[in-house]
PDB file of N, CA and C in Angstrom:
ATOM      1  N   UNK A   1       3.575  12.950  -5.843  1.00  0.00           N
ATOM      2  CA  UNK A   1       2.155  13.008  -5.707  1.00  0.00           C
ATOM      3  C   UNK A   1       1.725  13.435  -4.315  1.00  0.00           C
ATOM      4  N   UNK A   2       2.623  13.281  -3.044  1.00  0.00           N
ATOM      5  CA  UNK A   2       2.442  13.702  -1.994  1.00  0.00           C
ATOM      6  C   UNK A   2       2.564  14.988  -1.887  1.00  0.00           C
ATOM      7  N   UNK A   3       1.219  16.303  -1.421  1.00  0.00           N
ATOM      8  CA  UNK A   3       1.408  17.460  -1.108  1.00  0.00           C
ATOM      9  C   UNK A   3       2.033  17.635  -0.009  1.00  0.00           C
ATOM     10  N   UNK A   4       2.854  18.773   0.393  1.00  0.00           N
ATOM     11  CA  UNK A   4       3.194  19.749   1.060  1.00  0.00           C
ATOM     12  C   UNK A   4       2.281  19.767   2.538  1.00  0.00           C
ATOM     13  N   UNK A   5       0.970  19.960   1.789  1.00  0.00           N
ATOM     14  CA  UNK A   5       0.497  21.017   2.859  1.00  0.00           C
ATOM     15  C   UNK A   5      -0.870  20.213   3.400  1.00  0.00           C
ATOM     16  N   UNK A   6      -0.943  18.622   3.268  1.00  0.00           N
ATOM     17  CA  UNK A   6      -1.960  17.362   3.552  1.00  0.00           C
ATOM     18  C   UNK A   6      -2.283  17.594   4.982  1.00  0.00           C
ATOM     19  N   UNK A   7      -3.101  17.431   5.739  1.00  0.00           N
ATOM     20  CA  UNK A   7      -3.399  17.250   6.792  1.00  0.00           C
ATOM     21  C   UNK A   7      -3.150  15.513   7.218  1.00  0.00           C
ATOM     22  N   UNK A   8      -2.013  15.643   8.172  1.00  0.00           N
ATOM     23  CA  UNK A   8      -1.786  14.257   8.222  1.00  0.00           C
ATOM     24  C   UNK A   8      -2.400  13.579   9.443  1.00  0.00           C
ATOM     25  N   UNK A   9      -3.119  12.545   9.386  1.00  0.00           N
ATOM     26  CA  UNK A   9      -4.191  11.964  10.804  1.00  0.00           C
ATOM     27  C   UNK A   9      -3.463  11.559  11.930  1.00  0.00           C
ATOM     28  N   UNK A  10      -1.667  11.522  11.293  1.00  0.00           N
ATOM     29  CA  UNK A  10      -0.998  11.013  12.362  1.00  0.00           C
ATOM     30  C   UNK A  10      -1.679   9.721  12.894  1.00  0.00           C
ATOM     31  N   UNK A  11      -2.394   8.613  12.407  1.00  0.00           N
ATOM     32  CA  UNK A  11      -2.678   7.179  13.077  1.00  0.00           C
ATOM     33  C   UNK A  11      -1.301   6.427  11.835  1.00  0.00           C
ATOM     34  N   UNK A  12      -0.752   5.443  12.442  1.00  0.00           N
ATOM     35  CA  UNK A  12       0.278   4.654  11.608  1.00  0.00           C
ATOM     36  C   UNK A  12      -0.450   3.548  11.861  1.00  0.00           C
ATOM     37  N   UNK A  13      -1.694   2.949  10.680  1.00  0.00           N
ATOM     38  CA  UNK A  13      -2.015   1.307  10.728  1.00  0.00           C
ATOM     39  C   UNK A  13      -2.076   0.772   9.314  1.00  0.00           C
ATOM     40  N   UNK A  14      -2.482  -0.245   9.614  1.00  0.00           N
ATOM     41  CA  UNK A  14      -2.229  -1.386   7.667  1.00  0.00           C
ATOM     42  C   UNK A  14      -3.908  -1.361   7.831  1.00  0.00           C
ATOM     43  N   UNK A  15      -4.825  -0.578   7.796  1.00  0.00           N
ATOM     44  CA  UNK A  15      -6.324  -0.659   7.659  1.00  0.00           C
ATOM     45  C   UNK A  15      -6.731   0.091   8.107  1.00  0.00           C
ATOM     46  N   UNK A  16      -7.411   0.735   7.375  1.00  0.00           N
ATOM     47  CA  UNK A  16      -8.840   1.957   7.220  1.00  0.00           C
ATOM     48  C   UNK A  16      -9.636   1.978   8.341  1.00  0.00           C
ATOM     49  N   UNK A  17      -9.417   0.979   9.442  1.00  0.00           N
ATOM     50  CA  UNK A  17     -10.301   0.859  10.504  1.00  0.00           C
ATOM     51  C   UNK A  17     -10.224   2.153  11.151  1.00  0.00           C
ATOM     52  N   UNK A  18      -9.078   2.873  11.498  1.00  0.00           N
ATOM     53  CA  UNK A  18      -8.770   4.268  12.683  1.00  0.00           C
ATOM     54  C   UNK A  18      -9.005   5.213  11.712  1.00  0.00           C
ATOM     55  N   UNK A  19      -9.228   4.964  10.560  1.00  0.00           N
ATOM     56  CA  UNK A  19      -9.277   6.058   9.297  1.00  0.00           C
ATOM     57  C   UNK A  19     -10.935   7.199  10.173  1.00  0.00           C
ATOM     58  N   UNK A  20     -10.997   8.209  10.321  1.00  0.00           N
ATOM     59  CA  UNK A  20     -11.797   8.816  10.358  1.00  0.00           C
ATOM     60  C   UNK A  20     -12.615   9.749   8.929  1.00  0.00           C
ATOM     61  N   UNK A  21     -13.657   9.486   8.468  1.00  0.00           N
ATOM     62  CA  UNK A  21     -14.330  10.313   7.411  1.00  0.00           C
ATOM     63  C   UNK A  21     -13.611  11.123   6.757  1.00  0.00           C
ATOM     64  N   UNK A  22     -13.566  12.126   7.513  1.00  0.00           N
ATOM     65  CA  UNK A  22     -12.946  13.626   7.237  1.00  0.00           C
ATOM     66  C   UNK A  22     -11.568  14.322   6.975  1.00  0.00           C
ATOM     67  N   UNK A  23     -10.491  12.935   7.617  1.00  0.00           N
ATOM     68  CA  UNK A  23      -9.367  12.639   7.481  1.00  0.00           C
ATOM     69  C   UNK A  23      -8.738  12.842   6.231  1.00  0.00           C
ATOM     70  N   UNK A  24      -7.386  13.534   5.646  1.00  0.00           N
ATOM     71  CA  UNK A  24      -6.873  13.418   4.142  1.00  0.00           C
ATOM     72  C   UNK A  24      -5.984  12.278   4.857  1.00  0.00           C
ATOM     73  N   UNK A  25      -6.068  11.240   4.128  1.00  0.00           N
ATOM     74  CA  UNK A  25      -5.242  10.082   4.565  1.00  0.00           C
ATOM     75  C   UNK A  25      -3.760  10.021   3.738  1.00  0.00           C
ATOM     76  N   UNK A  26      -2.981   9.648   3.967  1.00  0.00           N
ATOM     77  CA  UNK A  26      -1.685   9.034   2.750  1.00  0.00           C
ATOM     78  C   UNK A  26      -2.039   7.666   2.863  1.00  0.00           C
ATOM     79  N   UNK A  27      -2.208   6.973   1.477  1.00  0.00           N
ATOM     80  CA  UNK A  27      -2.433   5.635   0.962  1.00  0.00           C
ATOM     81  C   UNK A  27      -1.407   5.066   0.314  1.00  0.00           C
ATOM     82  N   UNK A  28      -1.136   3.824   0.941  1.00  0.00           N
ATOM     83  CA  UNK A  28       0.617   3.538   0.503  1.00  0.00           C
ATOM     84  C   UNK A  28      -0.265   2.393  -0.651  1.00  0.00           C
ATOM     85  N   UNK A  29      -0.087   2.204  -1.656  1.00  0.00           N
ATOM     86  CA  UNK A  29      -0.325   1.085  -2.698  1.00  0.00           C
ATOM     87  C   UNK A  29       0.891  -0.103  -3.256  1.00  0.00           C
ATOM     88  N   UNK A  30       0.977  -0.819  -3.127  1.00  0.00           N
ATOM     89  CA  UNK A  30       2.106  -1.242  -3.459  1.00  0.00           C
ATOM     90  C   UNK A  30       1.708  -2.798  -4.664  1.00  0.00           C
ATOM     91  N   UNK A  31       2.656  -2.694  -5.244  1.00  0.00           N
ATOM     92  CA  UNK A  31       2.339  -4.097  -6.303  1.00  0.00           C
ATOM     93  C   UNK A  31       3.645  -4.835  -6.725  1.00  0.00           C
ATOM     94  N   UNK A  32       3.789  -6.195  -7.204  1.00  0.00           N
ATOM     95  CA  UNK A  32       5.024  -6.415  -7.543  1.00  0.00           C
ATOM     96  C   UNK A  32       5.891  -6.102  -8.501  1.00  0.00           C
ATOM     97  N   UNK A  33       5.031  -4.869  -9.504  1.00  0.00           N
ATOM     98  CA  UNK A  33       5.579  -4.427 -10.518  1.00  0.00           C
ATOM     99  C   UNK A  33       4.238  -3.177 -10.903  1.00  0.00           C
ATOM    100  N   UNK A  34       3.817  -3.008 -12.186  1.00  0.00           N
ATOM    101  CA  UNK A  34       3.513  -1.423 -12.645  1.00  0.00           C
ATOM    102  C   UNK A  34       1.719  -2.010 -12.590  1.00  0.00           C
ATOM    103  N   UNK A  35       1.093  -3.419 -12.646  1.00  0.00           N
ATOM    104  CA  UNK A  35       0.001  -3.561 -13.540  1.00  0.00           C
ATOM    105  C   UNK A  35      -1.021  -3.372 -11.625  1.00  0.00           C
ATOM    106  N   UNK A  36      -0.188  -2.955 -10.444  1.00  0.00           N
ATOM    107  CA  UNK A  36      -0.786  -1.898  -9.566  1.00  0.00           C
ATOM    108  C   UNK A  36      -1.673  -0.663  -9.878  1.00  0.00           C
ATOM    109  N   UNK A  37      -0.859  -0.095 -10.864  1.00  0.00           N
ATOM    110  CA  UNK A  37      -1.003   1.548 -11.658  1.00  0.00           C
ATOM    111  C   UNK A  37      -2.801   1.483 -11.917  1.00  0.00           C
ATOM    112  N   UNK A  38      -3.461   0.291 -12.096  1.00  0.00           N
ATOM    113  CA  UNK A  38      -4.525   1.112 -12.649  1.00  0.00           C
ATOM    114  C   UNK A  38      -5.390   0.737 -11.540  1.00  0.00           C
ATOM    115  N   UNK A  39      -5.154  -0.029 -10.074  1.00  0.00           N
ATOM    116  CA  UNK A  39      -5.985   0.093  -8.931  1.00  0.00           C
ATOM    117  C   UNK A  39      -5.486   1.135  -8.339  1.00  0.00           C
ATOM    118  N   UNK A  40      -4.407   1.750  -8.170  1.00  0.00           N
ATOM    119  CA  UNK A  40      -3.903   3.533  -8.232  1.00  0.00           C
ATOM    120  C   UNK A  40      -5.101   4.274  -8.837  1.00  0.00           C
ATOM    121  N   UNK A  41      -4.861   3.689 -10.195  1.00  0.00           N
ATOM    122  CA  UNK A  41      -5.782   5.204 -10.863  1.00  0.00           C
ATOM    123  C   UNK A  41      -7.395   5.123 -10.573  1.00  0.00           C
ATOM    124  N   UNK A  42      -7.900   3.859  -9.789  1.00  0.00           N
ATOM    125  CA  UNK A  42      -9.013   3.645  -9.494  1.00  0.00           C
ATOM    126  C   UNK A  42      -9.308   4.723  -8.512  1.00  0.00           C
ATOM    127  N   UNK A  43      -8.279   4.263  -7.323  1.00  0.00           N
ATOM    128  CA  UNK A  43      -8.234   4.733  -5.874  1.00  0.00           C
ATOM    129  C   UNK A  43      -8.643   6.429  -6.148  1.00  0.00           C
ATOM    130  N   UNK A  44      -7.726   7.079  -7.247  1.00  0.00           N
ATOM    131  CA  UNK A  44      -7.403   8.361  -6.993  1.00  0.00           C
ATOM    132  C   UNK A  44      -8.423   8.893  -7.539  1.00  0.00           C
ATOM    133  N   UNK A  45      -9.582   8.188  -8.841  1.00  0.00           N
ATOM    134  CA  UNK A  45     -11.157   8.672  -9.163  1.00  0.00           C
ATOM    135  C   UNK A  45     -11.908   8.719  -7.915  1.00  0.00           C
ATOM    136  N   UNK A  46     -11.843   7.406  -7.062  1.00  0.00           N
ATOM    137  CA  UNK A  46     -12.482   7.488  -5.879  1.00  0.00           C
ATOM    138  C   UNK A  46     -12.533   7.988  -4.645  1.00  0.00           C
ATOM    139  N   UNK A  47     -10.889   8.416  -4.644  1.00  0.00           N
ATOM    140  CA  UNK A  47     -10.827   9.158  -3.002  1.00  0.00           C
ATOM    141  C   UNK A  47      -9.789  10.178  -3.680  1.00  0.00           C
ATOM    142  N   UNK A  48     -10.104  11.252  -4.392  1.00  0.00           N
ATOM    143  CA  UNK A  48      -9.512  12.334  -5.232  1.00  0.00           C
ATOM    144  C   UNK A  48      -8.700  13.348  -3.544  1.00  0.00           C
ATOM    145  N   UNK A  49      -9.332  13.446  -3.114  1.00  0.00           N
ATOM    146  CA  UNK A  49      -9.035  13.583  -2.057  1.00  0.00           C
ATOM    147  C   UNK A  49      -7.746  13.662  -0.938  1.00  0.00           C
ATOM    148  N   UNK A  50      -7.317  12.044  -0.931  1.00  0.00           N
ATOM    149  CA  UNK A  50      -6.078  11.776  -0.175  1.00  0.00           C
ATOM    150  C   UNK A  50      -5.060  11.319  -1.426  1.00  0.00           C
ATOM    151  N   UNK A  51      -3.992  11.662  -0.640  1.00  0.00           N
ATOM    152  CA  UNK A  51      -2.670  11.150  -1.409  1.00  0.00           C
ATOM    153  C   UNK A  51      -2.061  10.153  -1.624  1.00  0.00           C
ATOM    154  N   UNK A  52      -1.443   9.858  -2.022  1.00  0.00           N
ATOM    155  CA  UNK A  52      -0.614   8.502  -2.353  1.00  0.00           C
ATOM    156  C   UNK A  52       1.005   8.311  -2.731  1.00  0.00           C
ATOM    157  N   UNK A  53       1.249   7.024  -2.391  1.00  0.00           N
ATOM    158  CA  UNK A  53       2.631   6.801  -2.781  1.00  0.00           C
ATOM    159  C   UNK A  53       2.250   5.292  -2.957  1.00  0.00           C
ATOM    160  N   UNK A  54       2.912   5.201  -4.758  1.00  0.00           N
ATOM    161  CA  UNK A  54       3.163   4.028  -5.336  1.00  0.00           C
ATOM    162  C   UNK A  54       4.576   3.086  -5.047  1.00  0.00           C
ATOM    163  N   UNK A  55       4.254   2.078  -4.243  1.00  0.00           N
ATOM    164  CA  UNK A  55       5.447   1.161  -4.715  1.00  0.00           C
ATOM    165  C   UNK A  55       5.410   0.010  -5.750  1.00  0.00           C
ATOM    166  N   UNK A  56       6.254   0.235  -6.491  1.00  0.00           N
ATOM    167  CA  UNK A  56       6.499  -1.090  -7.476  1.00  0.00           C
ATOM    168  C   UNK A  56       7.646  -1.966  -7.099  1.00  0.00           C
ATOM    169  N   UNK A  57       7.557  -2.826  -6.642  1.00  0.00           N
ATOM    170  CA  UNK A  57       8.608  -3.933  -6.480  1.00  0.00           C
ATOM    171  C   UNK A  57       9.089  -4.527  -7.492  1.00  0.00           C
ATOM    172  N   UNK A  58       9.057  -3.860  -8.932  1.00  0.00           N
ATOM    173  CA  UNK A  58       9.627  -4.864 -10.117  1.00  0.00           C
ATOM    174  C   UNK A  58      11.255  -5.583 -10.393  1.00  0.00           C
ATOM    175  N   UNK A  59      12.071  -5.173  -9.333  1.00  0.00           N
ATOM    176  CA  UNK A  59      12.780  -5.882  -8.903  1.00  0.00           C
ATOM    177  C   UNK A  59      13.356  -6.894  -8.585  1.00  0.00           C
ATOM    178  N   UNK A  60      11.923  -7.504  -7.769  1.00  0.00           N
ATOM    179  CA  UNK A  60      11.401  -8.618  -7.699  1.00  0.00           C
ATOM    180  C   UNK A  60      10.288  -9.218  -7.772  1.00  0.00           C
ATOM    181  N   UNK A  61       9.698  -8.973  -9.292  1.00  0.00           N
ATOM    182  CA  UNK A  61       9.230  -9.297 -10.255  1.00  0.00           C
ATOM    183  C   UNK A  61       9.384 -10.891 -10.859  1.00  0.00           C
ATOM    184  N   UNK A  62       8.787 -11.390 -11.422  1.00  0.00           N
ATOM    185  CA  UNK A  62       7.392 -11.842 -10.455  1.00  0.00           C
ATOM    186  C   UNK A  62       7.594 -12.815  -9.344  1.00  0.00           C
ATOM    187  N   UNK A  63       6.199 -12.344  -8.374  1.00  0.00           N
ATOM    188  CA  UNK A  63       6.196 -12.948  -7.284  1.00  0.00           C
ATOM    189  C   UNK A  63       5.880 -14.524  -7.196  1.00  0.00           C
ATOM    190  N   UNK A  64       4.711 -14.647  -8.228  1.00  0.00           N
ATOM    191  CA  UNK A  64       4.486 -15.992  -8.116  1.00  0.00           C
ATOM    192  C   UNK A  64       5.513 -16.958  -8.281  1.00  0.00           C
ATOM    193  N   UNK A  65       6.822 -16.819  -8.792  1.00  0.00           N
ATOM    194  CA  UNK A  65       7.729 -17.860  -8.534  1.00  0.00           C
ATOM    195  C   UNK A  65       8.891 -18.124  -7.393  1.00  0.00           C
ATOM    196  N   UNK A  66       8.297 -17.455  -6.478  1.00  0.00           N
ATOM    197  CA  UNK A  66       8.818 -17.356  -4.966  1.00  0.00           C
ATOM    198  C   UNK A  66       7.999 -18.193  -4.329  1.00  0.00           C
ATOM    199  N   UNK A  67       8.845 -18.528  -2.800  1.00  0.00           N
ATOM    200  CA  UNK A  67       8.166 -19.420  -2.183  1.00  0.00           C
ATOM    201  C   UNK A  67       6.909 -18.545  -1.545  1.00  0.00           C
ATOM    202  N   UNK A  68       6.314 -18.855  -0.608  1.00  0.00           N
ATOM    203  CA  UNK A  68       5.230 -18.222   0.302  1.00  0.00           C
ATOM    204  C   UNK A  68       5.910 -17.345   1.227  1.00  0.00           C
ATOM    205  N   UNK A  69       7.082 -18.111   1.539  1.00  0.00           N
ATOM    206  CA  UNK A  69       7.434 -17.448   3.274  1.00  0.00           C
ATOM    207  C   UNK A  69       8.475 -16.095   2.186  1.00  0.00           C
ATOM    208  N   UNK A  70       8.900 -16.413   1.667  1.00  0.00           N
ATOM    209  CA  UNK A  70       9.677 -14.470   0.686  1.00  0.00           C
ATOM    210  C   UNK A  70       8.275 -13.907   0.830  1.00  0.00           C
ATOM    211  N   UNK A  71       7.593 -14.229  -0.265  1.00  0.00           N
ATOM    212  CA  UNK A  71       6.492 -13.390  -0.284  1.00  0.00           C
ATOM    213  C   UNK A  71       5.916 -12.740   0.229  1.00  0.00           C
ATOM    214  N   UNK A  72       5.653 -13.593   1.923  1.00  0.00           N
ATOM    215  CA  UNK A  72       5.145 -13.303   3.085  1.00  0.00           C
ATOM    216  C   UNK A  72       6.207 -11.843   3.542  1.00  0.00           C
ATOM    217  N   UNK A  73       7.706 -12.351   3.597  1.00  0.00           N
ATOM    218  CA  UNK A  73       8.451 -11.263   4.194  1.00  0.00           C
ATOM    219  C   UNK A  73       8.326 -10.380   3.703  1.00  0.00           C
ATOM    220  N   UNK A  74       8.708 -10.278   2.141  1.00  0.00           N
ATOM    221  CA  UNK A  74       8.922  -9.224   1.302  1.00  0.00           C
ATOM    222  C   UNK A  74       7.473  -8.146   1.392  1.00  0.00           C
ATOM    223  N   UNK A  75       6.344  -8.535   1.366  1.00  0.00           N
ATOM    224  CA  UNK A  75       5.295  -8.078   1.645  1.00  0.00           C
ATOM    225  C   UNK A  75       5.235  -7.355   2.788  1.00  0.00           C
ATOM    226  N   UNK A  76       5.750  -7.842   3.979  1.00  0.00           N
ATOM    227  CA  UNK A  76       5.466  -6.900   5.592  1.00  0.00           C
ATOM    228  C   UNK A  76       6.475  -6.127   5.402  1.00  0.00           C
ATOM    229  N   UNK A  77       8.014  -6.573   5.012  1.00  0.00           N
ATOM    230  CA  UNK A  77       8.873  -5.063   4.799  1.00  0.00           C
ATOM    231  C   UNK A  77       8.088  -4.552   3.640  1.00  0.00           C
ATOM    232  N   UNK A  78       7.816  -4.279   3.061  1.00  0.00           N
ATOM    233  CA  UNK A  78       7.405  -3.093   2.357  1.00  0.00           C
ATOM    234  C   UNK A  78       6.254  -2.403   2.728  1.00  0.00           C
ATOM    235  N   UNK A  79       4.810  -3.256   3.401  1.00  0.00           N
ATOM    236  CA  UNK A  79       4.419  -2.755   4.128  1.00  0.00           C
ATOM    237  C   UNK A  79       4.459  -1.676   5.634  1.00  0.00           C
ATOM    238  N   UNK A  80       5.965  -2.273   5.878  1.00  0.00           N
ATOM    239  CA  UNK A  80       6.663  -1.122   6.902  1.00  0.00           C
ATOM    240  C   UNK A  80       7.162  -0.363   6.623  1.00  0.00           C
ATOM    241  N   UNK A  81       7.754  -0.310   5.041  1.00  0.00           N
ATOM    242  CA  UNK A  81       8.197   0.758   4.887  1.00  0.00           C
ATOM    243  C   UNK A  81       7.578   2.178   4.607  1.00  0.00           C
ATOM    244  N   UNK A  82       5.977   1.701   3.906  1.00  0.00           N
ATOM    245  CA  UNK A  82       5.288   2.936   3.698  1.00  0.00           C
ATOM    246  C   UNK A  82       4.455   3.045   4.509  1.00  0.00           C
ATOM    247  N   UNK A  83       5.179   2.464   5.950  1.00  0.00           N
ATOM    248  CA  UNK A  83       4.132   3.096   7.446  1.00  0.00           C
ATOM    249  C   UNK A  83       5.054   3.862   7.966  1.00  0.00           C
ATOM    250  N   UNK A  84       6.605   3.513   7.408  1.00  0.00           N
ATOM    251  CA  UNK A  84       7.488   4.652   8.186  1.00  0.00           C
ATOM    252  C   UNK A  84       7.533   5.490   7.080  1.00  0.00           C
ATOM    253  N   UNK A  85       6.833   5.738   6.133  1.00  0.00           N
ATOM    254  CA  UNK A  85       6.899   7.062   5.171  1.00  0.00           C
ATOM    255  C   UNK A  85       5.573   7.426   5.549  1.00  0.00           C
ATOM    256  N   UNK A  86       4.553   7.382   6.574  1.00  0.00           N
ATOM    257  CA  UNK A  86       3.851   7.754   7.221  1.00  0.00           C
ATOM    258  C   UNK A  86       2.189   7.652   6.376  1.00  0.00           C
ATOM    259  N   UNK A  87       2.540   6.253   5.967  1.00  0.00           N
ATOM    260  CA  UNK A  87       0.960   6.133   5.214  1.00  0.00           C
ATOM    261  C   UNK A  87      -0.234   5.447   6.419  1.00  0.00           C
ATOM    262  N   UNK A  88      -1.815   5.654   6.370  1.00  0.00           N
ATOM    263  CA  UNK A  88      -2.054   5.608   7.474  1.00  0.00           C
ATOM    264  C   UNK A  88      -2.695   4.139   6.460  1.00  0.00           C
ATOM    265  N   UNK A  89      -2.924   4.080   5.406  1.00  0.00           N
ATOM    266  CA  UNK A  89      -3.839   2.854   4.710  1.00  0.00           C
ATOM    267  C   UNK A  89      -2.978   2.217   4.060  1.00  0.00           C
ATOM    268  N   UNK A  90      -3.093   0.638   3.696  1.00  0.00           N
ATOM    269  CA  UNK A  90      -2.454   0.341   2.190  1.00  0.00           C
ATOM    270  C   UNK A  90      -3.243  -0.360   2.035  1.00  0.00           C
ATOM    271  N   UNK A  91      -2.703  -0.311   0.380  1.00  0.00           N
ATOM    272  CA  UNK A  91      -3.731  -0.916  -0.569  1.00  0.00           C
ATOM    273  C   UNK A  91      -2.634  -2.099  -1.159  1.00  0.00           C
ATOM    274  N   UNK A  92      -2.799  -3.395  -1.105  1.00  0.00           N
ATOM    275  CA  UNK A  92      -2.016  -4.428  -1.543  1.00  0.00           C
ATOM    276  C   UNK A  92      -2.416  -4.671  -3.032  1.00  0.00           C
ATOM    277  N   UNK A  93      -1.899  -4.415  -3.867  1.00  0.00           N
ATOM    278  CA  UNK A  93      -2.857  -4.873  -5.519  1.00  0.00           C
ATOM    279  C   UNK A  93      -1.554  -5.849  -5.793  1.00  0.00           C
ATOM    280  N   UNK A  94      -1.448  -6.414  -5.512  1.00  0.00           N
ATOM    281  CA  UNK A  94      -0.872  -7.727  -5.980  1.00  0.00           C
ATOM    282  C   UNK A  94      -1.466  -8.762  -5.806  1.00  0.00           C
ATOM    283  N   UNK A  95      -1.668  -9.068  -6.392  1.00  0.00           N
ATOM    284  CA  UNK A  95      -2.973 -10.846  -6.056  1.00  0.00           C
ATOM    285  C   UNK A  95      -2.091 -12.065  -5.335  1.00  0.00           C
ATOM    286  N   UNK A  96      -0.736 -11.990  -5.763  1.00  0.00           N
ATOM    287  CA  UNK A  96       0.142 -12.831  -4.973  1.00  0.00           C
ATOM    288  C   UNK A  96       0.571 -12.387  -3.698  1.00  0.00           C
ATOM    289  N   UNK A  97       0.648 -11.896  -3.272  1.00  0.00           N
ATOM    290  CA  UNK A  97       0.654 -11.017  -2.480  1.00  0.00           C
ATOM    291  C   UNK A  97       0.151 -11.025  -1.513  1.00  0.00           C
ATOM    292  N   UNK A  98      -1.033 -10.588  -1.652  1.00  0.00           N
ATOM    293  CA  UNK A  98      -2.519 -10.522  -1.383  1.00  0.00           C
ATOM    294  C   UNK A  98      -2.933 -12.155  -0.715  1.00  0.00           C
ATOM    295  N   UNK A  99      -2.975 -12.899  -1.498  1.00  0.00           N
ATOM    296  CA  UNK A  99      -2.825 -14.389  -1.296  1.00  0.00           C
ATOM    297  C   UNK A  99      -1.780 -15.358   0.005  1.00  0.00           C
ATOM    298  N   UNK A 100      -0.655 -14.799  -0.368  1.00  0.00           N
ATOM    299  CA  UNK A 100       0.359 -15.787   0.428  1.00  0.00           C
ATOM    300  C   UNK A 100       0.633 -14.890   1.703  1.00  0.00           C
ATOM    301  N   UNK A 101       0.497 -13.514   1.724  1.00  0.00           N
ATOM    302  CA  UNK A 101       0.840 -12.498   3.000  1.00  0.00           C
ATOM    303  C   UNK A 101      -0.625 -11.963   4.089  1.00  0.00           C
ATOM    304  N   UNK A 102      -1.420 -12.340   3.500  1.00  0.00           N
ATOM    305  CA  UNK A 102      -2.766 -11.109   3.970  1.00  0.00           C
ATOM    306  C   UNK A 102      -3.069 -11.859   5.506  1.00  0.00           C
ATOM    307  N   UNK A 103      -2.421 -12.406   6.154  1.00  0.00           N
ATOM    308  CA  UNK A 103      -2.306 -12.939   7.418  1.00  0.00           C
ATOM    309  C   UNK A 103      -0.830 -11.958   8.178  1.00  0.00           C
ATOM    310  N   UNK A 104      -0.378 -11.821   7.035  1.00  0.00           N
ATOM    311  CA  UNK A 104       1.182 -11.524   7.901  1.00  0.00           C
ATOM    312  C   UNK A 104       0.891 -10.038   7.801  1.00  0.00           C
ATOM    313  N   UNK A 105      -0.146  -9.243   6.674  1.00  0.00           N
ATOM    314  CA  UNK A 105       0.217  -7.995   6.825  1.00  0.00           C
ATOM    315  C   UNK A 105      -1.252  -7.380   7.384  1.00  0.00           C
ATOM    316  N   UNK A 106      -1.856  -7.917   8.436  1.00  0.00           N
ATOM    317  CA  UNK A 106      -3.027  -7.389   8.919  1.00  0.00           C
ATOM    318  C   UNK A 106      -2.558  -6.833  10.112  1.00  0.00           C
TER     319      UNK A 106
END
């Protein structure tokens, strides 16, 4: 889903704050499995625009029966990982996630 030929903003952050208007951003989305896919397909009606890369962690699937502090980790590595695949936003759609990490991945 990532073009070729994107204008990349070159900012590496976990929030839209350095995001400038005009910017084609890469938007890293990530979830603990596929039911991400349709705040994806939200994103991509709404910002048709910039690109994306989906992670699914179904791997380690499901989250809610992990402690906090996995959750917490597992959440910032993957969040690092699609800052070193050079995403400048993410979008967390995991509600667990979202919940037990959103301190660790700000």
């Amino acid at each position: 889903m990532v073009s070729q030929d994107r204008q990349h903003s070159g900012h590496d952050c976990l929030s839209t704050q350095s995001l400038w208007i005009n910017d084609l951003a890469l938007i890293g989305v990530f979830d603990s499995g596929v039911g991400g896919l349709s705040i994806l397909d939200e994103a991509l009606h709404q910002l048709p625009e910039h690109d994306y890369i989906y992670l699914a962690d179904s791997a380690n699937a499901p989250y809610g029966e992990k402690s906090s502090e996995w959750i917490s980790a597992r959440s910032l590595a993957l969040c690092r990982h699609l800052v070193r695949e050079g995403c400048d936003a993410i979008v967390v759609a995991c509600n667990t996630a979202t919940a037990e990490a959103r301190y660790v991945v700000t």
